[in-house]
N, C-alpha and C. Protein backbone atom coordinates (compact mmCIF):
# COMPACT_ATOMS: atom_id res chain seq x y z
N UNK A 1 126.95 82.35 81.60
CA UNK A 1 126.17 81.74 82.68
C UNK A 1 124.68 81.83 82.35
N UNK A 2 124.19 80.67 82.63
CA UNK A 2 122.40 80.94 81.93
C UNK A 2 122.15 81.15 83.09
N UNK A 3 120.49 82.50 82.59
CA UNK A 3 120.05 82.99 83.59
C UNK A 3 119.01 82.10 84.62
N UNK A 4 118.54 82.22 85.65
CA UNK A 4 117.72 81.74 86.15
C UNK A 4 116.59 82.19 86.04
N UNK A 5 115.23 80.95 85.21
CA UNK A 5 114.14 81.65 85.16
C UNK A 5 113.22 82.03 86.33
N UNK A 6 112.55 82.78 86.06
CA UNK A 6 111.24 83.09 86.79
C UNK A 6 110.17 82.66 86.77
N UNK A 7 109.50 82.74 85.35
CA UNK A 7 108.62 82.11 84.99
C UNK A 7 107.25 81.03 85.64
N UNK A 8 106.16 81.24 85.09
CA UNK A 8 105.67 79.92 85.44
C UNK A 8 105.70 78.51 85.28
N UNK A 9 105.28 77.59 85.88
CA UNK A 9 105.59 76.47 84.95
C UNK A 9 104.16 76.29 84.58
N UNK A 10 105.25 75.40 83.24
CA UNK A 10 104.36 74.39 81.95
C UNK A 10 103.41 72.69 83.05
N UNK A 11 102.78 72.87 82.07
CA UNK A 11 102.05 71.18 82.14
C UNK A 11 103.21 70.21 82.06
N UNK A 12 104.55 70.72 81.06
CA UNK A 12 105.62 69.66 80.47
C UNK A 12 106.38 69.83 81.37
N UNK A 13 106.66 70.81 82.32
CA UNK A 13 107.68 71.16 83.33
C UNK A 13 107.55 69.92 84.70
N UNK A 14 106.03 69.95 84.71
CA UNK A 14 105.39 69.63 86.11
C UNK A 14 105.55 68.39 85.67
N UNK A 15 105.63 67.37 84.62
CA UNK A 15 105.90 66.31 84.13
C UNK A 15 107.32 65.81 84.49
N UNK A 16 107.64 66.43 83.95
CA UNK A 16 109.19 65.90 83.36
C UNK A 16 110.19 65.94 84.99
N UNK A 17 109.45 66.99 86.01
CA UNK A 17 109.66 67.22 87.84
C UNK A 17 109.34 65.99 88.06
N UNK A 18 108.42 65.25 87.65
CA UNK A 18 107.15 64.12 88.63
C UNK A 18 107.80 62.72 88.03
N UNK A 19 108.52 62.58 86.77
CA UNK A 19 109.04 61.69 86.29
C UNK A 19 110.23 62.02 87.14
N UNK A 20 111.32 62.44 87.02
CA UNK A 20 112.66 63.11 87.72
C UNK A 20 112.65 62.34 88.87
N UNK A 21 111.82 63.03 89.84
CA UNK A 21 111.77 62.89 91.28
C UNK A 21 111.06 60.96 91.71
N UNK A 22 110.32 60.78 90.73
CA UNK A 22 109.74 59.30 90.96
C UNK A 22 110.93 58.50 90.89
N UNK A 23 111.75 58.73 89.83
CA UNK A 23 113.14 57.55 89.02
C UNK A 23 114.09 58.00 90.53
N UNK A 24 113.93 58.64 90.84
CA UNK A 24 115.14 59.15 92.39
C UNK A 24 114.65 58.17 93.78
N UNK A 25 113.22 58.48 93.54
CA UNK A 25 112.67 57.91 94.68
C UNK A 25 112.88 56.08 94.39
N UNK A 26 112.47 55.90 93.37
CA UNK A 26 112.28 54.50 93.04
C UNK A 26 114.09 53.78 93.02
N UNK A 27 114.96 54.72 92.82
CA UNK A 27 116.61 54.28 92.74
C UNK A 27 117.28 54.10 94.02
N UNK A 28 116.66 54.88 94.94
CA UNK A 28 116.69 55.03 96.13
C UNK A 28 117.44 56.28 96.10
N UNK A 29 117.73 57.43 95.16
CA UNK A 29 118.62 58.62 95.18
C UNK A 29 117.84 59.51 96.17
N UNK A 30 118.04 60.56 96.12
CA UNK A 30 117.38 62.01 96.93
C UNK A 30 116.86 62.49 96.59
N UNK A 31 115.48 63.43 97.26
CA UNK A 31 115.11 64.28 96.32
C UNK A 31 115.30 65.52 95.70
N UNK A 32 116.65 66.13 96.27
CA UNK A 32 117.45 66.93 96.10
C UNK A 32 118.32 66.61 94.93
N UNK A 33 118.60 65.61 94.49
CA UNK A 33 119.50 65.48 93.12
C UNK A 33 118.23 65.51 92.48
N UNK A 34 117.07 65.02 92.58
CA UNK A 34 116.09 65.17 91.40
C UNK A 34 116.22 66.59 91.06
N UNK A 35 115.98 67.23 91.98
CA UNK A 35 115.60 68.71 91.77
C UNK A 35 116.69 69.32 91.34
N UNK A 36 117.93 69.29 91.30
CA UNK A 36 119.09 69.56 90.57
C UNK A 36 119.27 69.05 89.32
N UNK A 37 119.07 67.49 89.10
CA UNK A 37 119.05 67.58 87.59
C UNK A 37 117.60 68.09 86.82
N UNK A 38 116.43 68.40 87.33
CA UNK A 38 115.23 69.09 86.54
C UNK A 38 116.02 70.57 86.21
N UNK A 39 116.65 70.88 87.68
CA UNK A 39 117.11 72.70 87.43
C UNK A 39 118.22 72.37 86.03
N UNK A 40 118.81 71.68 85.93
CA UNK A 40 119.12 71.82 84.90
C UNK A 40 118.95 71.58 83.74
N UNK A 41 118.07 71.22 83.52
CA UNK A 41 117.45 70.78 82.27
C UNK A 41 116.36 71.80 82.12
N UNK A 42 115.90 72.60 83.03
CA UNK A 42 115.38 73.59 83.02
C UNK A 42 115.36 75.04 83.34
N UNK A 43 116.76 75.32 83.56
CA UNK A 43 117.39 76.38 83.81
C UNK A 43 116.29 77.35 85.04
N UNK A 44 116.27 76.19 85.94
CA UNK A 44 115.91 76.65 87.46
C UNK A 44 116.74 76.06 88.50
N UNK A 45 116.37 76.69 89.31
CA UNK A 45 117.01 76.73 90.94
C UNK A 45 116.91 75.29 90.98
N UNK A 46 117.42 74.65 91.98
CA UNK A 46 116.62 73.41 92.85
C UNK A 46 115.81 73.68 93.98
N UNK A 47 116.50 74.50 94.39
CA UNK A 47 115.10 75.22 95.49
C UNK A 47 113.66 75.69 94.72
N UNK A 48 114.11 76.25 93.67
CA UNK A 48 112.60 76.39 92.60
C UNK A 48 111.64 74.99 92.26
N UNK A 49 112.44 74.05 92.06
CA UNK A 49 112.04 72.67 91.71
C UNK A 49 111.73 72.07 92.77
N UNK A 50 112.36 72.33 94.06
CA UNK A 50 111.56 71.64 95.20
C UNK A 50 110.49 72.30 95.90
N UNK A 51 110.30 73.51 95.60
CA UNK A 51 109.30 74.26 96.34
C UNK A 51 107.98 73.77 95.17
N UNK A 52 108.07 73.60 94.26
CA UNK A 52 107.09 73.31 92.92
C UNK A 52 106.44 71.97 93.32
N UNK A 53 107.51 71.21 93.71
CA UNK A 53 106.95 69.65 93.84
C UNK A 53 106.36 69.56 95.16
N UNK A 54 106.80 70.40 96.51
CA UNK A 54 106.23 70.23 97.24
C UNK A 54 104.30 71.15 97.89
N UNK A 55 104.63 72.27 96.99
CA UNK A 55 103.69 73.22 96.53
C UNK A 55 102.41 72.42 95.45
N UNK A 56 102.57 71.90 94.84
CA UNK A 56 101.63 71.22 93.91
C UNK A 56 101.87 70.09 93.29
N UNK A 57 103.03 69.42 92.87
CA UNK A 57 103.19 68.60 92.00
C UNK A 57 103.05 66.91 92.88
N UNK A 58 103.64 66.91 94.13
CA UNK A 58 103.54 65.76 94.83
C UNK A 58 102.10 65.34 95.31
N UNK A 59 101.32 66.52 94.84
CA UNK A 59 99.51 66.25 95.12
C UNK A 59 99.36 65.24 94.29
N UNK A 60 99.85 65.45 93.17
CA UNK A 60 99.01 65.16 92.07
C UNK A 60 99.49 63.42 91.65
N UNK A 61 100.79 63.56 92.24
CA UNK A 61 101.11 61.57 92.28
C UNK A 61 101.23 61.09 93.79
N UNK A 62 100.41 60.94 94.46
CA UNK A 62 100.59 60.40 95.74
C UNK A 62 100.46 58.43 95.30
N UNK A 63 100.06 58.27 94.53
CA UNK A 63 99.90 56.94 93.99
C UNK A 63 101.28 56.39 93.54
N UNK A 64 102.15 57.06 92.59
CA UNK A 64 103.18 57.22 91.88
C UNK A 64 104.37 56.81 92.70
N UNK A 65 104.10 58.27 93.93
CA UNK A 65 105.14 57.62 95.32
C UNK A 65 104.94 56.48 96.20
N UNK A 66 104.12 55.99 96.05
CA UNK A 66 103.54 54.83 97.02
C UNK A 66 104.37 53.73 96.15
N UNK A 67 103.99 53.59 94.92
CA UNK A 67 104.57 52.51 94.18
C UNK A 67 106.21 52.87 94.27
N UNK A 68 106.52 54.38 93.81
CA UNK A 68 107.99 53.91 93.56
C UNK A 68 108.80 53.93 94.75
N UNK A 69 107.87 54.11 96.22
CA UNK A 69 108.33 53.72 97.27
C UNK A 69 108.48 52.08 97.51
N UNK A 70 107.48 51.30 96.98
CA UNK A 70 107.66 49.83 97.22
C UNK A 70 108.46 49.27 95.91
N UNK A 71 108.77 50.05 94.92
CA UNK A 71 109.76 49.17 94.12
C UNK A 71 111.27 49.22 94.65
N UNK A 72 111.22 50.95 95.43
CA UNK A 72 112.85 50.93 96.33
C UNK A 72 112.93 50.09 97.08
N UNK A 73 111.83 49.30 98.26
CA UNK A 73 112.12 48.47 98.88
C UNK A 73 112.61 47.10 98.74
N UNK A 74 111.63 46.61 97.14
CA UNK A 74 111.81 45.26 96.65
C UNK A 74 113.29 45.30 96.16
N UNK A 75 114.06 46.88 95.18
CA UNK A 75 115.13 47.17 94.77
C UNK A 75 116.82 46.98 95.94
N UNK A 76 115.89 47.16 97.26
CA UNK A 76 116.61 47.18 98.55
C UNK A 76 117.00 45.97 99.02
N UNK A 77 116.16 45.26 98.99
CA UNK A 77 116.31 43.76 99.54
C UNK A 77 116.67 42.63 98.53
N UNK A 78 116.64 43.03 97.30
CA UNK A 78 117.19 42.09 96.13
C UNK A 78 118.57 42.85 96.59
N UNK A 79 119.52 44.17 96.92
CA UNK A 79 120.71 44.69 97.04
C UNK A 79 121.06 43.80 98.36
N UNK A 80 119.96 43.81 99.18
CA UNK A 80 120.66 42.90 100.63
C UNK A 80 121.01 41.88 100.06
N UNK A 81 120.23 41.12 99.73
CA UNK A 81 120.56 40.03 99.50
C UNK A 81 121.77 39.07 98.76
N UNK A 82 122.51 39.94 97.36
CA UNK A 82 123.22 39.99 97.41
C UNK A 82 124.57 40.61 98.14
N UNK A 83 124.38 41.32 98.54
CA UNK A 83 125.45 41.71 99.66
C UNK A 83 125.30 40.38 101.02
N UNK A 84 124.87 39.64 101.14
CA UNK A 84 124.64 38.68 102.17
C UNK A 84 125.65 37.82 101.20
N UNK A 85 125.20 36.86 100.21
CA UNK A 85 126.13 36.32 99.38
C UNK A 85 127.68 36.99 99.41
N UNK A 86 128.26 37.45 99.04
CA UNK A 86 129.16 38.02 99.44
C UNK A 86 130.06 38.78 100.45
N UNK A 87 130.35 38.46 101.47
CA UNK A 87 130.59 39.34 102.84
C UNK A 87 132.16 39.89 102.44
N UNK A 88 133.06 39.39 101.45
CA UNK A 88 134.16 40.37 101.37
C UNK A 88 133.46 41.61 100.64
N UNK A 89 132.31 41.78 99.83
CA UNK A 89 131.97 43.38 99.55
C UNK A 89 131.61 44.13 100.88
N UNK A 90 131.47 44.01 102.41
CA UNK A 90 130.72 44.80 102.91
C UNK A 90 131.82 45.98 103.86
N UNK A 91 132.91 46.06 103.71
CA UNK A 91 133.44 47.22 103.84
C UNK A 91 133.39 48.20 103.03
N UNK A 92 133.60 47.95 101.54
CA UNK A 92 133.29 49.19 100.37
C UNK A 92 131.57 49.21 100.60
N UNK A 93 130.73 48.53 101.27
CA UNK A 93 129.18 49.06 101.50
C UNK A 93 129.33 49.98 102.36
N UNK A 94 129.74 49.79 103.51
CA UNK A 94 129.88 50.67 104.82
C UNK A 94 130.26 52.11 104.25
N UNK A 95 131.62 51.69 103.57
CA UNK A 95 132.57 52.91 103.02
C UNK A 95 131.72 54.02 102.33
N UNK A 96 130.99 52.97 101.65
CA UNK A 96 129.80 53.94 100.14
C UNK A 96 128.64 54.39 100.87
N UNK A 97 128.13 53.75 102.01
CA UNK A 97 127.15 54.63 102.85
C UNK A 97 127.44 55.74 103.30
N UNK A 98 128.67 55.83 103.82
CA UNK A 98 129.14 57.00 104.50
C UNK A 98 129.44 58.24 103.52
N UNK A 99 129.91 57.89 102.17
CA UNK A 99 129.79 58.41 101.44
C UNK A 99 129.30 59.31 101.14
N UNK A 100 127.65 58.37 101.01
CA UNK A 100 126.62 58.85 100.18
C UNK A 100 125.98 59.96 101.34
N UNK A 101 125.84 59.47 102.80
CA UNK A 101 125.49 60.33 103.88
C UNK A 101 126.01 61.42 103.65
N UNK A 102 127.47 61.43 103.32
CA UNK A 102 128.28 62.99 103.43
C UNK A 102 127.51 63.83 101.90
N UNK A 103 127.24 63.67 101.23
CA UNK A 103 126.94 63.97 100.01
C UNK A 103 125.20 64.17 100.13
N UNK A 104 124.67 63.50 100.71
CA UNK A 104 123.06 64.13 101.26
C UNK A 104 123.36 65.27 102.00
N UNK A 105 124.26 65.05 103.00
CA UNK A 105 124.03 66.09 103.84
C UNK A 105 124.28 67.58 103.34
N UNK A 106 125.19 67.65 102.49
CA UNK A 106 126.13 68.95 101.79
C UNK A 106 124.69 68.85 100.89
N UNK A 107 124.16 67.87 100.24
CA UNK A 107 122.94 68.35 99.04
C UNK A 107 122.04 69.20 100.23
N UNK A 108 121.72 68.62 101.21
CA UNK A 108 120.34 69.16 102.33
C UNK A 108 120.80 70.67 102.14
N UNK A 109 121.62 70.67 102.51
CA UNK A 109 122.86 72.38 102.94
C UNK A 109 122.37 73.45 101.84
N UNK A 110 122.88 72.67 100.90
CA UNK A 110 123.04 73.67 99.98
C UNK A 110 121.56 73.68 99.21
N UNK A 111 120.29 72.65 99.52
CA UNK A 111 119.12 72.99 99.14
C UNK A 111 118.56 73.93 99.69
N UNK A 112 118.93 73.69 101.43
CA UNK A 112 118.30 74.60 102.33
C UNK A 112 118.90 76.43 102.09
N UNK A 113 119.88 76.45 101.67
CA UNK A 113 120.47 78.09 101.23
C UNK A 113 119.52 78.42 100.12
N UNK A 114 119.63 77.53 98.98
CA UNK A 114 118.66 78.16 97.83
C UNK A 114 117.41 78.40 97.96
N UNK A 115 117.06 77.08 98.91
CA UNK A 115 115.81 77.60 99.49
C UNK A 115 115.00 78.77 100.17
N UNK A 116 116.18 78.98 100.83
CA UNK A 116 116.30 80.20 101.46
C UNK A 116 116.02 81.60 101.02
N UNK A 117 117.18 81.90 99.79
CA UNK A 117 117.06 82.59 98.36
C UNK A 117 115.19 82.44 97.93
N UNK A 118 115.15 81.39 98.04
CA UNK A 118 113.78 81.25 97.20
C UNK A 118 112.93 81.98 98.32
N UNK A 119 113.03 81.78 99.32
CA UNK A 119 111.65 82.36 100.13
C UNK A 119 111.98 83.50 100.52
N UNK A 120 112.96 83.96 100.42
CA UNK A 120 113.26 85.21 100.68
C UNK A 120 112.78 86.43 98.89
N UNK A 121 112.92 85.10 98.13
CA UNK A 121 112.06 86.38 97.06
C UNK A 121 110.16 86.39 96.55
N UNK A 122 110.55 85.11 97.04
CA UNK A 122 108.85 85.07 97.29
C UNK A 122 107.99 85.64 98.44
N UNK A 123 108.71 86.01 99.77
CA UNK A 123 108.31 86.81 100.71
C UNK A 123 108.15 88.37 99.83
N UNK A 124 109.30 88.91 99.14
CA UNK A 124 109.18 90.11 98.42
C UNK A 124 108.30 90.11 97.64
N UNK A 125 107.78 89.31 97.00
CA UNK A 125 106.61 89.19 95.87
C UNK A 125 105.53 89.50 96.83
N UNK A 126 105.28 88.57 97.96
CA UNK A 126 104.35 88.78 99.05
C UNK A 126 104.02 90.30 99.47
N UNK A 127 104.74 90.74 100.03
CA UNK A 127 105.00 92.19 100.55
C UNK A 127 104.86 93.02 98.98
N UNK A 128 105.37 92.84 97.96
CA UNK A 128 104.79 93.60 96.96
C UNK A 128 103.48 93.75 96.88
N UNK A 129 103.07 92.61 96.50
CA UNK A 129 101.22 92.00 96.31
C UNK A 129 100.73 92.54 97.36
N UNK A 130 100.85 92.85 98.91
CA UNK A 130 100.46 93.63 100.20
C UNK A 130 100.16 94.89 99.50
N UNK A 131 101.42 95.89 98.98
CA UNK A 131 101.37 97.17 98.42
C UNK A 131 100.68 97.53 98.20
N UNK A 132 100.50 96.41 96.43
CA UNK A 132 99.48 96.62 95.82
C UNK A 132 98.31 96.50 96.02
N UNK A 133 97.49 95.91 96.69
CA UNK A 133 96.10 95.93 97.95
C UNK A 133 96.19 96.89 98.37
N UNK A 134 96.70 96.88 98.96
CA UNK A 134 96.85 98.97 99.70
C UNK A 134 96.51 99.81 98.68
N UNK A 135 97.19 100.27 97.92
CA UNK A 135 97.04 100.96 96.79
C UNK A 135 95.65 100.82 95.94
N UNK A 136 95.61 99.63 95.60
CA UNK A 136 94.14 99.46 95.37
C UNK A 136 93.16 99.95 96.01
N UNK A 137 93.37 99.59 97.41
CA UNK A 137 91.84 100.32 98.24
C UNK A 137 91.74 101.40 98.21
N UNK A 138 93.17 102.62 98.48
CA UNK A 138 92.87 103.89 98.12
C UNK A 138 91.99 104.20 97.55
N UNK A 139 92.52 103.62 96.14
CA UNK A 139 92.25 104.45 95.02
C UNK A 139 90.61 104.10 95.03
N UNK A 140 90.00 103.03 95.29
CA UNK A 140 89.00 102.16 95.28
C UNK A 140 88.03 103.85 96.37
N UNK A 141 88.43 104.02 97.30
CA UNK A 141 88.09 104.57 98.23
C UNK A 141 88.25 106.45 98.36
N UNK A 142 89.24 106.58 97.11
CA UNK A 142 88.93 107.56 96.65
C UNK A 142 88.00 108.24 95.28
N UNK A 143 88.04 106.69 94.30
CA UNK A 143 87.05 106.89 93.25
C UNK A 143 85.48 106.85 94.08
N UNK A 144 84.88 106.48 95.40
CA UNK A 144 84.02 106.38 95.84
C UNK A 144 83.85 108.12 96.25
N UNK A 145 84.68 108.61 96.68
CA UNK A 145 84.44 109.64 97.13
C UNK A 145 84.41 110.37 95.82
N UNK A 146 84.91 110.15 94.98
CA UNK A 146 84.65 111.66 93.71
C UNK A 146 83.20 111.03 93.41
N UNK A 147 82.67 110.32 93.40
CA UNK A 147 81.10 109.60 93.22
C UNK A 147 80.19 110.07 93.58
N UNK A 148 80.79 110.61 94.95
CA UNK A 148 79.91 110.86 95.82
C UNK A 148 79.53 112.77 95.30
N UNK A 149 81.14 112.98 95.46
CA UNK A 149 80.96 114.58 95.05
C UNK A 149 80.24 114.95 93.70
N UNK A 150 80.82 113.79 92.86
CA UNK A 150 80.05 114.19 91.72
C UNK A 150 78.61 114.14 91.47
N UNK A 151 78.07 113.18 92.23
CA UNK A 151 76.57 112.94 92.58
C UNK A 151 76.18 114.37 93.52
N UNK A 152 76.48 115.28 94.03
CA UNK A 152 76.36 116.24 94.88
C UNK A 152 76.05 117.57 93.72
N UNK A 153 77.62 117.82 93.16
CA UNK A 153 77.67 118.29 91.89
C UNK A 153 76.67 118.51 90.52
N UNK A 154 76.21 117.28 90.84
CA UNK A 154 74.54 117.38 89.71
C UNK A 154 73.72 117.63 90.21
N UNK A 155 73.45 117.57 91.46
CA UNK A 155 72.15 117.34 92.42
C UNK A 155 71.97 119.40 92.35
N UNK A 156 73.30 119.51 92.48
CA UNK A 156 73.51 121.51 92.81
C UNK A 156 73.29 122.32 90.97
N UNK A 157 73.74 121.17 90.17
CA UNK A 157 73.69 121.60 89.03
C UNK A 157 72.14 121.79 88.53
N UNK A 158 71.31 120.50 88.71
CA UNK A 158 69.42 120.40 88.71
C UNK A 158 69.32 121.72 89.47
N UNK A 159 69.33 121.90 90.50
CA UNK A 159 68.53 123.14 91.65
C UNK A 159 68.95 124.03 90.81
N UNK A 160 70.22 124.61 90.35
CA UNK A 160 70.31 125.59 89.58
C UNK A 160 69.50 126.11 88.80
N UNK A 161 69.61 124.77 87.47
CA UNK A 161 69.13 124.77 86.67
C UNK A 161 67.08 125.08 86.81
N UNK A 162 66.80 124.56 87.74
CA UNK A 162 65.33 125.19 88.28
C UNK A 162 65.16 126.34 88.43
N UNK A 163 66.18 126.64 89.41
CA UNK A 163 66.00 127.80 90.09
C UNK A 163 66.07 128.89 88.52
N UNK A 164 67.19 129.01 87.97
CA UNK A 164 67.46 129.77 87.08
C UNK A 164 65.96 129.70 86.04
N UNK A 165 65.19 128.56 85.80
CA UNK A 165 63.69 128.17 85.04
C UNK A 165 62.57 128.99 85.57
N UNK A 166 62.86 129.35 86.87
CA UNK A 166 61.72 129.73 87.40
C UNK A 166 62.14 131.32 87.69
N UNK A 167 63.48 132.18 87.57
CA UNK A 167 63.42 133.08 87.67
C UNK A 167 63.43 133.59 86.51
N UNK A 168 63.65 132.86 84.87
CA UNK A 168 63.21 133.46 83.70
C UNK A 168 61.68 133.62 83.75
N UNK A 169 61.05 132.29 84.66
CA UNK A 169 59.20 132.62 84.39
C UNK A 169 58.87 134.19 84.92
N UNK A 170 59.36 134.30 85.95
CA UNK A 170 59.43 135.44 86.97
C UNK A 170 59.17 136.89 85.80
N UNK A 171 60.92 136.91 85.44
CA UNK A 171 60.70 137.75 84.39
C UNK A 171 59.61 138.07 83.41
N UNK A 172 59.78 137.03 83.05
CA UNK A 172 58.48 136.79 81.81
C UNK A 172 57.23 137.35 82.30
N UNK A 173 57.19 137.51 83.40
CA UNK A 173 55.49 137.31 84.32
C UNK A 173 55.81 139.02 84.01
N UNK A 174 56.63 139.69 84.66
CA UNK A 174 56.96 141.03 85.21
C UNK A 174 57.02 141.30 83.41
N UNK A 175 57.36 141.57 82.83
CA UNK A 175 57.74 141.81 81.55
C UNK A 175 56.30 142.07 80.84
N UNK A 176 55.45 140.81 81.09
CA UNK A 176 54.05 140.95 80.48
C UNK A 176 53.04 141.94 81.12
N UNK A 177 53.37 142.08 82.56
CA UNK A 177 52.63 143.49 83.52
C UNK A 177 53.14 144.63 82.90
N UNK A 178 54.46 144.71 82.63
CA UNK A 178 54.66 146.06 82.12
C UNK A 178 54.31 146.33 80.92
N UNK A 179 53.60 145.42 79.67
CA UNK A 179 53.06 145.49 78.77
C UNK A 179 51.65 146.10 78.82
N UNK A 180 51.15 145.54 79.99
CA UNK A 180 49.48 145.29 79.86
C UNK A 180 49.08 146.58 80.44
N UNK A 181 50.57 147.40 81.62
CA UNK A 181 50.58 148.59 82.39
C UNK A 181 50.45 149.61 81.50
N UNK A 182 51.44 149.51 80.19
CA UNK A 182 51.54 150.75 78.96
C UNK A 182 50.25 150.62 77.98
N UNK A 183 49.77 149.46 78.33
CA UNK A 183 48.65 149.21 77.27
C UNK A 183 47.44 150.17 78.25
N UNK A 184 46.80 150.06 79.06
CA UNK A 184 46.22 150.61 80.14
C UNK A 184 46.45 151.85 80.10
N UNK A 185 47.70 152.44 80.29
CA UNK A 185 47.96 153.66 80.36
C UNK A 185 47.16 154.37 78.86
N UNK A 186 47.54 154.23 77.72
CA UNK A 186 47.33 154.18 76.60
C UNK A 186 46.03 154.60 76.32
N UNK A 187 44.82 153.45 76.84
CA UNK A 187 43.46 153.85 76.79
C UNK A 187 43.15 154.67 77.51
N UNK A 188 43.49 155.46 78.51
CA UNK A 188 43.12 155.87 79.17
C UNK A 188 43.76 157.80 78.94
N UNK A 189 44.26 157.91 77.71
CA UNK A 189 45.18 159.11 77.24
C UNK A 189 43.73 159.83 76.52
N UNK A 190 43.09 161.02 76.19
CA UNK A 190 42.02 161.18 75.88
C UNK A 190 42.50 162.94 75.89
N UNK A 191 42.04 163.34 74.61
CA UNK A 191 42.50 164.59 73.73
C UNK A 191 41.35 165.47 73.91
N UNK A 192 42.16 166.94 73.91
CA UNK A 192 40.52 167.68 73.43
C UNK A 192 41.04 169.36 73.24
N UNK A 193 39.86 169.89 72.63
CA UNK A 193 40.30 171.16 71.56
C UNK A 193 40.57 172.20 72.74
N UNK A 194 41.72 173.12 72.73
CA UNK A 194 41.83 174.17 73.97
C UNK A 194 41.63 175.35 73.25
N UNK A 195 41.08 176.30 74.15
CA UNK A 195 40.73 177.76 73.74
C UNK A 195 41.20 178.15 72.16
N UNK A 196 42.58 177.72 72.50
CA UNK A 196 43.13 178.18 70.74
C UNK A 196 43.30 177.43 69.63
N UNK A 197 42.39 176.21 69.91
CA UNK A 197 42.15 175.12 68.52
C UNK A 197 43.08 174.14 68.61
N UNK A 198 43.86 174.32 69.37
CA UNK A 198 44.88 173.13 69.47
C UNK A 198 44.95 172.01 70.00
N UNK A 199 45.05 170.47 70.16
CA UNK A 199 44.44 169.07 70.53
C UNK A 199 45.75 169.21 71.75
N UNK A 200 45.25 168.90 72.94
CA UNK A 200 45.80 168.58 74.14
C UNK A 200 45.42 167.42 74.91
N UNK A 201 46.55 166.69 75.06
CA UNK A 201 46.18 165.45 75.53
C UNK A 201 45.95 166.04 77.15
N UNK A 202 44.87 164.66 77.44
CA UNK A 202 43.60 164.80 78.79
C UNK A 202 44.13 163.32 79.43
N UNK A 203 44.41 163.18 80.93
CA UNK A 203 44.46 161.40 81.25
C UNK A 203 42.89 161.94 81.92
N UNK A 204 42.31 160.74 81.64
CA UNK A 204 41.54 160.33 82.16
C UNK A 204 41.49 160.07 84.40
């Protein structure tokens, strides 16, 4: 059983849909057999093929349908017309309308189920893609906040870093007093001979 794609479509896809569906329209067929024979020639849904043509592809020939709407008509009335010529064909007409009615209607049916299928997984794609927005903003809204902390984080890291600059000056300051204190002390040490000849230091 071939699988059913997913995929996007081609430029050649959206073609070969717009040709399909014109030769249906212009035959007077449905647009539901178009979209069944594209799905198969392209190993898609018909609900995939009609959501495509009605989603984008019927934009793009509104000219296309206009014409192969008036060649069905001219195609219609050259069919009356012979059917007028002939009145023993118009029971097998009647017969083949009814036919063809029963056979639209079962195509409508069974477009409208796949269709169904179809929007029911494209709603899930929907609701996925929701998720993912969600998820996005989090994260969006939590990388703002580590931004923030981390901007906080440097701001505490600088003050440190000062603070710690200015209590080495500190030191440095105190360090050089206690130099200049022993130096001071120093001059001020002053010797001299005692009773028994011996040098004894004198402070001043």
């Amino acid at each position: 059983m071939t699988s059913t794609r997913q995929d996007a479509w081609t430029q050649d896809e959206d073609l070969l849909l717009a040709e399909v569906v014109l030769r249906h329209i212009r035959e007077g067929g449905t647009q539901l057999g178009a979209f069944e024979e594209v799905g198969r020639s392209l190993s898609r849904t018909a609900a995939a093929c009609g959501f495509r043509w009605n989603s984008y592809v019927r934009k793009q020939y509104k000219s296309g349908i206009e014409l192969a709407k008036k060649q069905r008509k001219e195609l219609k009335k050259q069919n009356n017309g012979e059917q007028l010529q002939d009145p023993s064909s118009e029971p097998v007409i009647n017969e083949t309308v009814s036919e063809q009615q029963e056979l639209q209607l079962r195509d409508v049916i069974r477009f409208l189920e796949e269709y169904e299928k179809t929007e029911s997984e494209f709603q899930k794609v929907v609701n996925e893609n929701r998720n993912l927005n969600t998820q996005i903003s989090k994260l969006q809204e939590q990388v703002k906040t580590l931004k923030t902390q981390n901007n906080t984080l440097e701001n505490n890291i600088q003050l440190i870093e000062e603070d710690y600059k200015a209590l080495i000056e500190i030191m440095e300051r105190a360090r050089k007093m206690v130099v200049l204190q022993e130096d001071e002390r120093s001059k001020k040490v002053k010797f001299q001979m005692d009773r028994n000849g011996n040098l004894e230091r004198v402070e001043k």
